[in-house]
PDB file of N, CA and C in Angstrom:
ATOM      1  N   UNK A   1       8.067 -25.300 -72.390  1.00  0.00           N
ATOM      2  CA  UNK A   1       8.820 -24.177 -72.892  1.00  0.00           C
ATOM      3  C   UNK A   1       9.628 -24.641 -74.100  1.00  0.00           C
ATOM      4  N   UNK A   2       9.401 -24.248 -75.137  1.00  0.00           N
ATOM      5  CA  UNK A   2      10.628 -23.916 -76.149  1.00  0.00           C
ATOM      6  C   UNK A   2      12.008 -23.577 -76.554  1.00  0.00           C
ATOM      7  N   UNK A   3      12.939 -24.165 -76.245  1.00  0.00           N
ATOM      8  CA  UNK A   3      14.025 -23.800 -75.792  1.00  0.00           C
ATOM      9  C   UNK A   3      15.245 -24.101 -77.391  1.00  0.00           C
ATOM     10  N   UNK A   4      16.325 -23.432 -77.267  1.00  0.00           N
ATOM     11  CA  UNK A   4      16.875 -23.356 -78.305  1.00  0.00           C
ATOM     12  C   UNK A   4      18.140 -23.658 -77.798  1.00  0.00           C
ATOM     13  N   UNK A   5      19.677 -24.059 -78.393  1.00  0.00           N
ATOM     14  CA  UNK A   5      20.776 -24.409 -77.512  1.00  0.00           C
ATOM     15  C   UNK A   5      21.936 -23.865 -79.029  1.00  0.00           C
ATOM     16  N   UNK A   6      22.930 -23.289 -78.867  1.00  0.00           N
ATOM     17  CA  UNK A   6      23.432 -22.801 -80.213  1.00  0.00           C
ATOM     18  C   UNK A   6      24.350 -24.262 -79.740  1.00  0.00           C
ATOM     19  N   UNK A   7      25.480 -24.634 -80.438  1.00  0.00           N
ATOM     20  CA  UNK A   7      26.212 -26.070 -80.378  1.00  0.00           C
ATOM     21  C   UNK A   7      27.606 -25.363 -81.088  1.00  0.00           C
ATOM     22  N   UNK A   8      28.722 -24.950 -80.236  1.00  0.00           N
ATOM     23  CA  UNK A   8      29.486 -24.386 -81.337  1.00  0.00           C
ATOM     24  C   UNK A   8      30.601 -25.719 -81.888  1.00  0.00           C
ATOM     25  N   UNK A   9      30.345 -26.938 -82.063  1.00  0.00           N
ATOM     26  CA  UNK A   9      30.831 -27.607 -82.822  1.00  0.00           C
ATOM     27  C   UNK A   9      30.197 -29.323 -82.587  1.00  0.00           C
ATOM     28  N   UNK A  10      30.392 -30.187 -83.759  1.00  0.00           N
ATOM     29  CA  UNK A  10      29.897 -31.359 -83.286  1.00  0.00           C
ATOM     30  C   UNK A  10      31.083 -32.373 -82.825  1.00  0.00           C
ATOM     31  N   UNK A  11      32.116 -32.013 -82.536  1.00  0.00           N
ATOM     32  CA  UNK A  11      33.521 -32.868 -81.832  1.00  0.00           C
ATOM     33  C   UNK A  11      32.779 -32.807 -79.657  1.00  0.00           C
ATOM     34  N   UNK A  12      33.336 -34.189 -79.866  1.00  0.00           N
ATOM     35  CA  UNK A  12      33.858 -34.081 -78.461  1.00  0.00           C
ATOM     36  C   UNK A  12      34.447 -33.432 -77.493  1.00  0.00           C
ATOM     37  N   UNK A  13      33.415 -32.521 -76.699  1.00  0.00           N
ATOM     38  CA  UNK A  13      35.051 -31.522 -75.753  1.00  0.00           C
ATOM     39  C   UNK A  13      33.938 -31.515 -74.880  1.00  0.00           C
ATOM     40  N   UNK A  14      33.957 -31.003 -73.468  1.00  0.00           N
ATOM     41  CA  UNK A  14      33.621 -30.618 -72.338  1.00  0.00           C
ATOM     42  C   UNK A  14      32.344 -29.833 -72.508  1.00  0.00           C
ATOM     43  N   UNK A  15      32.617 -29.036 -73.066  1.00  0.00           N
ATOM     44  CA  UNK A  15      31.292 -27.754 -73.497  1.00  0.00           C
ATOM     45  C   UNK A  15      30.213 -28.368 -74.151  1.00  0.00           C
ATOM     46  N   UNK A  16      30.481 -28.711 -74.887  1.00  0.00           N
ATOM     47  CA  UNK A  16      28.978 -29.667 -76.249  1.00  0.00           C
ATOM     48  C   UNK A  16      28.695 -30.628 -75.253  1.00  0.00           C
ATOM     49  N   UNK A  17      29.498 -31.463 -74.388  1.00  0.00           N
ATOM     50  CA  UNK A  17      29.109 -32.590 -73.474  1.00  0.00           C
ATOM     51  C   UNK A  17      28.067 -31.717 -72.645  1.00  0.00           C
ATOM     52  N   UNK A  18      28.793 -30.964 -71.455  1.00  0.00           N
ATOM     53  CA  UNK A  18      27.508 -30.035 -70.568  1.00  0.00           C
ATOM     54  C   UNK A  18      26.365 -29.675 -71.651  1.00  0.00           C
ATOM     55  N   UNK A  19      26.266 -29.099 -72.576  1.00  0.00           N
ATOM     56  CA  UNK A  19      25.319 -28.826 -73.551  1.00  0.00           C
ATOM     57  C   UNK A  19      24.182 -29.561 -73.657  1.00  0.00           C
ATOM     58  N   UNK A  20      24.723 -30.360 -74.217  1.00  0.00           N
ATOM     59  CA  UNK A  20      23.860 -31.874 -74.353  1.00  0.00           C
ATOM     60  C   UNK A  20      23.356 -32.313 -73.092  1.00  0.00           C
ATOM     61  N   UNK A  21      23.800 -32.274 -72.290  1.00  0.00           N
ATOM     62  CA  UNK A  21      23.423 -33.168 -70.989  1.00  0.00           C
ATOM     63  C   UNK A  21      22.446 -32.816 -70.510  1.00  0.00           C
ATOM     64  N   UNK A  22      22.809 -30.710 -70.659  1.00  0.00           N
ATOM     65  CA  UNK A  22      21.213 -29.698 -70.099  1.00  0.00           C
ATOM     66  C   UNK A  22      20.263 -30.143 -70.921  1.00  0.00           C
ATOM     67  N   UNK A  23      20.514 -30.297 -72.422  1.00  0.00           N
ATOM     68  CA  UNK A  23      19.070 -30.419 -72.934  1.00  0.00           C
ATOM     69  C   UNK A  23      18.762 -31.592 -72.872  1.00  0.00           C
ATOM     70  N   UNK A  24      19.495 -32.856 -72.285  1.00  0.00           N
ATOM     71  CA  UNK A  24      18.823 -33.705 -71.782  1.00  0.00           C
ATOM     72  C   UNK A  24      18.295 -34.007 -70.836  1.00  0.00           C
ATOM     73  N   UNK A  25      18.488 -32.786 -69.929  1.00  0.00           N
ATOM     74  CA  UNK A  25      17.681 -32.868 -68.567  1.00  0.00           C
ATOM     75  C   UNK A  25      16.819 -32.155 -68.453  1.00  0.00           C
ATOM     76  N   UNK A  26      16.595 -30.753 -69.559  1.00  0.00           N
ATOM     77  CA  UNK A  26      15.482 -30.156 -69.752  1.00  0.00           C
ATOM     78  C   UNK A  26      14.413 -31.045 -70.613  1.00  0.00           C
ATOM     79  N   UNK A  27      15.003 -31.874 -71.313  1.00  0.00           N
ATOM     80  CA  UNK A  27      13.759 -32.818 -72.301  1.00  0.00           C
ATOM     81  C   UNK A  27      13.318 -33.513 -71.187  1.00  0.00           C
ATOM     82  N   UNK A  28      13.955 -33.912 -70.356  1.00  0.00           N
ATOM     83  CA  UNK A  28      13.062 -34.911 -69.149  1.00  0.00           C
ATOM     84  C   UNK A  28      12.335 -34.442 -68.161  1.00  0.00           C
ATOM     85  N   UNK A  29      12.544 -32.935 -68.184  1.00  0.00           N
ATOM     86  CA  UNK A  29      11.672 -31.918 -67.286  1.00  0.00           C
ATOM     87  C   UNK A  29      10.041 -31.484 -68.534  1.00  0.00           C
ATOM     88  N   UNK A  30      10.205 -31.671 -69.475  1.00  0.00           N
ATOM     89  CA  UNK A  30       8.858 -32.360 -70.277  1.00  0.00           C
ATOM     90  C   UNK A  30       9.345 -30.236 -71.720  1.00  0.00           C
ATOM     91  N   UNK A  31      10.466 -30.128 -71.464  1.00  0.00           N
ATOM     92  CA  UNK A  31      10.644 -29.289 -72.222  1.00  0.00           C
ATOM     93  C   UNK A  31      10.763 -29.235 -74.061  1.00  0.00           C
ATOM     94  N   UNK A  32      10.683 -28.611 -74.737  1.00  0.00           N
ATOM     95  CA  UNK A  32      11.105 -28.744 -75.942  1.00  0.00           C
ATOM     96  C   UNK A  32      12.311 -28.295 -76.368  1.00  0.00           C
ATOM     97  N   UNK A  33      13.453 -28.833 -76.469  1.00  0.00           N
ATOM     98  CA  UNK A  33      14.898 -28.283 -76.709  1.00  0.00           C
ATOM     99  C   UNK A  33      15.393 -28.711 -78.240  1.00  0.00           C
ATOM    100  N   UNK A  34      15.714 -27.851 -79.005  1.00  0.00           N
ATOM    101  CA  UNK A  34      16.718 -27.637 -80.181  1.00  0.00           C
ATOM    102  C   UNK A  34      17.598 -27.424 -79.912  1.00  0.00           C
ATOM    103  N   UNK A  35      18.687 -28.341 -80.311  1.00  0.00           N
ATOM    104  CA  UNK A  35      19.673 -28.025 -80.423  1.00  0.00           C
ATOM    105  C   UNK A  35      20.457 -27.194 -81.839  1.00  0.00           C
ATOM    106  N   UNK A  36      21.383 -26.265 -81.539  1.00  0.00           N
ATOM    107  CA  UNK A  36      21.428 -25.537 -83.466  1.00  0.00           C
ATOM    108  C   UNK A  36      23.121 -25.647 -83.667  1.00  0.00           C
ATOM    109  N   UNK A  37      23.528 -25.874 -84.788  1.00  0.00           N
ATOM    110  CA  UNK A  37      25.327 -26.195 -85.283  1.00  0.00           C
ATOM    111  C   UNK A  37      24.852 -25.457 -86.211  1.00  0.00           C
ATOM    112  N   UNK A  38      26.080 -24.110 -86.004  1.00  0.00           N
ATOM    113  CA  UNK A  38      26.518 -23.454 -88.124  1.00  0.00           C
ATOM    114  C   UNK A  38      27.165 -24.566 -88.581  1.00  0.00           C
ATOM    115  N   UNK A  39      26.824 -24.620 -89.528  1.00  0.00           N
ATOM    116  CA  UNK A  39      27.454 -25.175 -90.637  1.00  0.00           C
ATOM    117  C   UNK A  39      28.708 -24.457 -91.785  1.00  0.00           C
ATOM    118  N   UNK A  40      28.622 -22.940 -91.571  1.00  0.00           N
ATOM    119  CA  UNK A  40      29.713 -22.330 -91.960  1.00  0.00           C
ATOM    120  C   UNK A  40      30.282 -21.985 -93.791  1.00  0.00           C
ATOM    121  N   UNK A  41      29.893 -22.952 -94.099  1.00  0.00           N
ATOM    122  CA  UNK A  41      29.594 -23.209 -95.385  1.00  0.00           C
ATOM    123  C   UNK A  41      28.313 -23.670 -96.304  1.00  0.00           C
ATOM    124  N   UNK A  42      28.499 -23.260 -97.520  1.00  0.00           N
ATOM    125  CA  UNK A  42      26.877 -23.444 -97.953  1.00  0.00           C
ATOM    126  C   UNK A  42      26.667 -25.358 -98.670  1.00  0.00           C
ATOM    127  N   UNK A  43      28.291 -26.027 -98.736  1.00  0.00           N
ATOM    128  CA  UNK A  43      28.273 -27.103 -99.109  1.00  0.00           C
ATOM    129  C   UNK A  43      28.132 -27.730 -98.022  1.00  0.00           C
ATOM    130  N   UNK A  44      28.429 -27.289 -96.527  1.00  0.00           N
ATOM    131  CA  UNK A  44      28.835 -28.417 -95.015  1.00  0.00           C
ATOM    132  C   UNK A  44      26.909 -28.348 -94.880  1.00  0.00           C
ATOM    133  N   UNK A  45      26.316 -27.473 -95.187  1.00  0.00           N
ATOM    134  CA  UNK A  45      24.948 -26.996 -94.938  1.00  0.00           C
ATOM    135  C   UNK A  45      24.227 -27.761 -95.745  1.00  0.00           C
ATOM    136  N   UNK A  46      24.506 -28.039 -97.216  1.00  0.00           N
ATOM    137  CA  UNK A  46      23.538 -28.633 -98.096  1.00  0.00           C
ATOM    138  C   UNK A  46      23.720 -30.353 -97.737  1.00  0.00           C
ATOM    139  N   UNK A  47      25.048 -30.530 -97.401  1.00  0.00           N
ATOM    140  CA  UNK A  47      25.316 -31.998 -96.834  1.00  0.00           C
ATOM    141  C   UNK A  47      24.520 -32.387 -95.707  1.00  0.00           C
ATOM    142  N   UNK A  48      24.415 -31.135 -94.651  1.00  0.00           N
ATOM    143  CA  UNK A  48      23.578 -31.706 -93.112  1.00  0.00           C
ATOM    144  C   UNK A  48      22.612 -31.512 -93.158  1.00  0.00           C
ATOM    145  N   UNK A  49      21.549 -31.288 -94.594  1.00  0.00           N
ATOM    146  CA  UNK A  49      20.583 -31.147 -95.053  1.00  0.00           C
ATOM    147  C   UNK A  49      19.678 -32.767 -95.392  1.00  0.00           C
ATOM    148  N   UNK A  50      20.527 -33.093 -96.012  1.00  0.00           N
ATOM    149  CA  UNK A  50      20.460 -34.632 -96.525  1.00  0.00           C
ATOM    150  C   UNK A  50      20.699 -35.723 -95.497  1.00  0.00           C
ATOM    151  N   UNK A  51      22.076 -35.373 -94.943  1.00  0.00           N
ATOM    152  CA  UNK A  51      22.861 -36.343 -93.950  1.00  0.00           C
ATOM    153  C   UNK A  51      22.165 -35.807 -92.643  1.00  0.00           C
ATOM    154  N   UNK A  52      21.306 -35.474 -91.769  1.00  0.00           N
ATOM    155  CA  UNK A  52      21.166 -34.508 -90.420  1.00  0.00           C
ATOM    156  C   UNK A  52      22.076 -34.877 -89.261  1.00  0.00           C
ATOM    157  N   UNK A  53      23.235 -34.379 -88.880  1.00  0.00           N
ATOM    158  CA  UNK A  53      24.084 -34.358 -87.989  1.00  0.00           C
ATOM    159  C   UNK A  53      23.758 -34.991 -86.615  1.00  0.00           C
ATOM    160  N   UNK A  54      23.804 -35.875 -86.093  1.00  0.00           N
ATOM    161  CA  UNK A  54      23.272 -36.544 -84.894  1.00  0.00           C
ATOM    162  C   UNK A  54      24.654 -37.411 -83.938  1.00  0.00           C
ATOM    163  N   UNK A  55      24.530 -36.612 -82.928  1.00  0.00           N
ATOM    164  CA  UNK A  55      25.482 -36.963 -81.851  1.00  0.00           C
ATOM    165  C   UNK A  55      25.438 -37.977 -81.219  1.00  0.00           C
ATOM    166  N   UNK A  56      26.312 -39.343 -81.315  1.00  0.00           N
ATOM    167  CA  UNK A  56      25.724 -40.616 -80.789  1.00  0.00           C
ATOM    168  C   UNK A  56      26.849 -40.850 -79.862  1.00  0.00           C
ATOM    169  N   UNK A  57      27.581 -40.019 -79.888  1.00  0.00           N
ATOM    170  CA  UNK A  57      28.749 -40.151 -78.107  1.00  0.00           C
ATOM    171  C   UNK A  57      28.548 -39.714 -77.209  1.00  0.00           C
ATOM    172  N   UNK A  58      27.307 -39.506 -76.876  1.00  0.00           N
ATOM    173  CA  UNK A  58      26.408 -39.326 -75.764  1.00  0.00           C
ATOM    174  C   UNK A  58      25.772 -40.488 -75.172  1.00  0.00           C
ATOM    175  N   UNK A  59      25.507 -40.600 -73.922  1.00  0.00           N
ATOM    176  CA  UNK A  59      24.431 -41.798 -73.539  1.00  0.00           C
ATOM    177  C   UNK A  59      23.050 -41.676 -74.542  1.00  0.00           C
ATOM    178  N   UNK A  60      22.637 -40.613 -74.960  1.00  0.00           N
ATOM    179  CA  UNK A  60      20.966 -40.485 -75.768  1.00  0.00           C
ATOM    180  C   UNK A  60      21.742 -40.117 -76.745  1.00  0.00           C
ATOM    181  N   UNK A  61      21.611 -40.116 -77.916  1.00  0.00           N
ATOM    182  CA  UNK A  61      21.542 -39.658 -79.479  1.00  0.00           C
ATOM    183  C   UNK A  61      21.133 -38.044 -79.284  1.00  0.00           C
ATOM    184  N   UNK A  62      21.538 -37.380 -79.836  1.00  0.00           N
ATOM    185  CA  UNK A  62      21.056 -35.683 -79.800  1.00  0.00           C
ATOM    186  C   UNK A  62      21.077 -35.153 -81.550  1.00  0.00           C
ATOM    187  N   UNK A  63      19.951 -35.105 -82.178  1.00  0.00           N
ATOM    188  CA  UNK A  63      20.452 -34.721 -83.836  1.00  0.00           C
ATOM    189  C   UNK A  63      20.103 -33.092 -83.318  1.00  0.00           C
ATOM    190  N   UNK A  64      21.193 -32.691 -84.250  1.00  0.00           N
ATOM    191  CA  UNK A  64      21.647 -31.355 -84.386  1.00  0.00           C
ATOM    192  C   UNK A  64      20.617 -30.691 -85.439  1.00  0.00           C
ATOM    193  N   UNK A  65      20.282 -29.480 -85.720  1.00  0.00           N
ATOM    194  CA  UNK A  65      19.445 -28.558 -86.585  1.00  0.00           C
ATOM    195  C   UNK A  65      20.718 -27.719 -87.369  1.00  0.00           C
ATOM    196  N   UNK A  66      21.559 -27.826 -88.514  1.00  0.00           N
ATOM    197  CA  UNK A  66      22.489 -27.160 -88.746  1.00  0.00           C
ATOM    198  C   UNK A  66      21.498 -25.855 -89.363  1.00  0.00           C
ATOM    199  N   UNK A  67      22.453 -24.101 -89.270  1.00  0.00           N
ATOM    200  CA  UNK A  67      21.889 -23.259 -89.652  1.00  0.00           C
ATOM    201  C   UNK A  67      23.223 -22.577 -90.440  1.00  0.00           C
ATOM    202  N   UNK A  68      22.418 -22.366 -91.462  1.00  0.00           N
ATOM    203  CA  UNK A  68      23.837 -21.687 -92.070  1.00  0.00           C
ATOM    204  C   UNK A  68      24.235 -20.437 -91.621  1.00  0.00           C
ATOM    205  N   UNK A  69      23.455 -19.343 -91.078  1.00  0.00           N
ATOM    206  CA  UNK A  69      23.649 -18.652 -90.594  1.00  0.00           C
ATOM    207  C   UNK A  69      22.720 -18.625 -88.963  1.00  0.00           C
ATOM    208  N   UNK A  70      23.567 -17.683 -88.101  1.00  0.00           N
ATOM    209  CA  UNK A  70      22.713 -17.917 -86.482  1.00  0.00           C
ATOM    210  C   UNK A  70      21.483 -17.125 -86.651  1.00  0.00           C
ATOM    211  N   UNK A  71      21.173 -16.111 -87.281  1.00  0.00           N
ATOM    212  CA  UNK A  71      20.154 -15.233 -87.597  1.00  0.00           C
ATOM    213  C   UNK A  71      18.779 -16.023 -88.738  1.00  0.00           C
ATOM    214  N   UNK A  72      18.953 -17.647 -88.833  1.00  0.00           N
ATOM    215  CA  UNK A  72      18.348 -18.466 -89.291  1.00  0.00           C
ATOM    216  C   UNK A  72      17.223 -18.930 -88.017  1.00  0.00           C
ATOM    217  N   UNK A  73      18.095 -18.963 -87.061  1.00  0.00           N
ATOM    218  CA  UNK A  73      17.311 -19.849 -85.899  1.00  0.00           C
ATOM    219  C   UNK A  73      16.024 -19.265 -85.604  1.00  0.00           C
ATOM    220  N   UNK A  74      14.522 -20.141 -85.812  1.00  0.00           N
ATOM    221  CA  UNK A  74      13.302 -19.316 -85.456  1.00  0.00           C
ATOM    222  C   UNK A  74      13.159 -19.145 -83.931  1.00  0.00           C
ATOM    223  N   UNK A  75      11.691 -18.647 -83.932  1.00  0.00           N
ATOM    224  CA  UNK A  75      11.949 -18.003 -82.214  1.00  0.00           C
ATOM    225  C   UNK A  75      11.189 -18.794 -81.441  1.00  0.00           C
ATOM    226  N   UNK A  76      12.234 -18.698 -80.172  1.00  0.00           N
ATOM    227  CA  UNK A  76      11.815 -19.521 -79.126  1.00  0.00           C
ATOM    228  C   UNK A  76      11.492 -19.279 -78.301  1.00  0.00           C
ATOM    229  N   UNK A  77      11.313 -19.561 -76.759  1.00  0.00           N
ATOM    230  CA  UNK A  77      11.061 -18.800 -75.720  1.00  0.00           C
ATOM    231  C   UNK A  77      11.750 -18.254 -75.056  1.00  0.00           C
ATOM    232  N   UNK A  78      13.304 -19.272 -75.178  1.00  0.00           N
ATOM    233  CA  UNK A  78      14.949 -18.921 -74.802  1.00  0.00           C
ATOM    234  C   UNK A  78      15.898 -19.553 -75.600  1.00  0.00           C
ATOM    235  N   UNK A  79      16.701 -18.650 -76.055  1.00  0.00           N
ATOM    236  CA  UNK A  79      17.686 -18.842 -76.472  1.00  0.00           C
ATOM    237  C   UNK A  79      19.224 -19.001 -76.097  1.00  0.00           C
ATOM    238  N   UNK A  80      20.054 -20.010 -75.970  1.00  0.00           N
ATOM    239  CA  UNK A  80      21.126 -20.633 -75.089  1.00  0.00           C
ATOM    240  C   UNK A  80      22.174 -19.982 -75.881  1.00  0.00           C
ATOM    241  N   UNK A  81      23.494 -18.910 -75.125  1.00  0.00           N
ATOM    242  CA  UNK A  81      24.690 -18.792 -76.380  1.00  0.00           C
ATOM    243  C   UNK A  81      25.149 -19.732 -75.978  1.00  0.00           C
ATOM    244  N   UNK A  82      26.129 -20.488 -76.609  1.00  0.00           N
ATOM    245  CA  UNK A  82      27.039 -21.654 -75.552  1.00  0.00           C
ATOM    246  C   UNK A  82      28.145 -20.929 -75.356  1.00  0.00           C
ATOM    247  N   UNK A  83      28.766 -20.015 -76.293  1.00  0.00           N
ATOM    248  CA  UNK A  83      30.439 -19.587 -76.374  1.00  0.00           C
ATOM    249  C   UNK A  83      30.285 -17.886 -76.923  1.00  0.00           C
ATOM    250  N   UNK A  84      31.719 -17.725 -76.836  1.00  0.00           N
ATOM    251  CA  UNK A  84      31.315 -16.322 -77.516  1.00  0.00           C
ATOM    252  C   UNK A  84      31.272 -16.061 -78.593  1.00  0.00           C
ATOM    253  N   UNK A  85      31.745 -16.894 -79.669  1.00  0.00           N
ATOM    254  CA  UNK A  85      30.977 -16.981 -81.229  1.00  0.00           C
ATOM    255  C   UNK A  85      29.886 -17.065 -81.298  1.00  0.00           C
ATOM    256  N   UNK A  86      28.835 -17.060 -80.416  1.00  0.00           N
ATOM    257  CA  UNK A  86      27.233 -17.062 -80.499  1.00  0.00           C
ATOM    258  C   UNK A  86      26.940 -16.289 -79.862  1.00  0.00           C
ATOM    259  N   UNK A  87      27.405 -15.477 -78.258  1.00  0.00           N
ATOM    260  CA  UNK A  87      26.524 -14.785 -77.703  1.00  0.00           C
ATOM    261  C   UNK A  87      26.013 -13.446 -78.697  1.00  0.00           C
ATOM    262  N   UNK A  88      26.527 -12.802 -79.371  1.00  0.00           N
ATOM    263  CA  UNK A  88      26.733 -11.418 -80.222  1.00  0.00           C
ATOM    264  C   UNK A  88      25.636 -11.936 -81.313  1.00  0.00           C
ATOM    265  N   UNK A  89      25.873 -13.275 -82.018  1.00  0.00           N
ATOM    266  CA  UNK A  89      24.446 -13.514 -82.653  1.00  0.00           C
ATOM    267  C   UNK A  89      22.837 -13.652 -82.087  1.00  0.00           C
ATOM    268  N   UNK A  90      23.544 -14.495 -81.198  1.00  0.00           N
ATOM    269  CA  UNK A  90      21.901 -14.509 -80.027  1.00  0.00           C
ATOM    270  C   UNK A  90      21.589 -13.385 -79.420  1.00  0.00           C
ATOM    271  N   UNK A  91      22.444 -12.322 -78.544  1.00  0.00           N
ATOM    272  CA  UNK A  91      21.868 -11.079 -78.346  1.00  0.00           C
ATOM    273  C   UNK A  91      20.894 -10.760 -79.673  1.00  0.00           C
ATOM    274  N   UNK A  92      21.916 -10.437 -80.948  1.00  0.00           N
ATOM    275  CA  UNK A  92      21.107  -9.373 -81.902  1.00  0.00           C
ATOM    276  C   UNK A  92      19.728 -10.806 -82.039  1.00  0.00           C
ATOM    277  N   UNK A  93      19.481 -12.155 -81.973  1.00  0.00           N
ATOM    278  CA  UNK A  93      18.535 -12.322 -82.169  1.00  0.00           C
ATOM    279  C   UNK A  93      16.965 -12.324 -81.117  1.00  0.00           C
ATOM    280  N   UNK A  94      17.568 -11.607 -79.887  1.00  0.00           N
ATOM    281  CA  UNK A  94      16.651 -11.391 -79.183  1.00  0.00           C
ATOM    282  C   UNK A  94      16.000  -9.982 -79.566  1.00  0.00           C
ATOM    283  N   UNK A  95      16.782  -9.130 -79.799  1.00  0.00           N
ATOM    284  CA  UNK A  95      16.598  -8.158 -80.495  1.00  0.00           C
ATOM    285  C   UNK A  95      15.473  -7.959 -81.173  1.00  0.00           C
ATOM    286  N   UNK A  96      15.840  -9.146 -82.519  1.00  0.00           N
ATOM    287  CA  UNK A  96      14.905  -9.129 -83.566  1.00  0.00           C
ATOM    288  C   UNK A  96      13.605  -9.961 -83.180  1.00  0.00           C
ATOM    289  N   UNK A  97      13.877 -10.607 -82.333  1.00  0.00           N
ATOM    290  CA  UNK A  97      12.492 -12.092 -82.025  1.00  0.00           C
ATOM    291  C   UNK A  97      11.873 -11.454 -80.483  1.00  0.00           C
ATOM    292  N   UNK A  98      12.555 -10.520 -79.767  1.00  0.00           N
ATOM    293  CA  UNK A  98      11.588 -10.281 -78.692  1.00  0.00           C
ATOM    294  C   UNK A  98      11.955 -11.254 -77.367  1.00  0.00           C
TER     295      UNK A  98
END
């Protein structure tokens, strides 16, 4: 399965930790998981373009997919909100992706 995970920031806190951990236990269940970070800006975006954002305060490394906007993310089979700055984007993108 194809799976998608929105990331609402790349700092250390509780939430991005559980985050990470599912899609590391769905990658070991033989899944395909993306993880996705806005970037918010079109300079933080052209930087994690070049630089690709990768989480190494984890036991596994996790690189991030930054999107400048959430209506960027292609379609998957499921799509994860993590918070409520994403659920309202991910609804409307089930919407549009089915």
């Amino acid at each position: 399965m194809n799976i998608g995970i929105t990331i609402p920031s790349l700092n250390v806190s509780g939430g991005v930790k559980c985050l990470l951990k599912v899609a590391s236990h769905l990658r070991a269940r033989g899944h395909k998981v993306t993880c996705y970070w806005q970037s918010y800006s079109k300079l933080n975006h052209l930087k994690s373009l070049f630089i690709p954002p990768i989480i190494r305060w984890m036991e596994e490394p996790h690189q991030v997919v930054p999107v400048l906007d959430w209506a960027d993310i292609p379609k998957h089979d499921a799509l994860i909100a993590s918070s409520w700055r994403t659920a309202t984007p991910v609804h409307e993108w089930t919407q549009r992706t089915g």
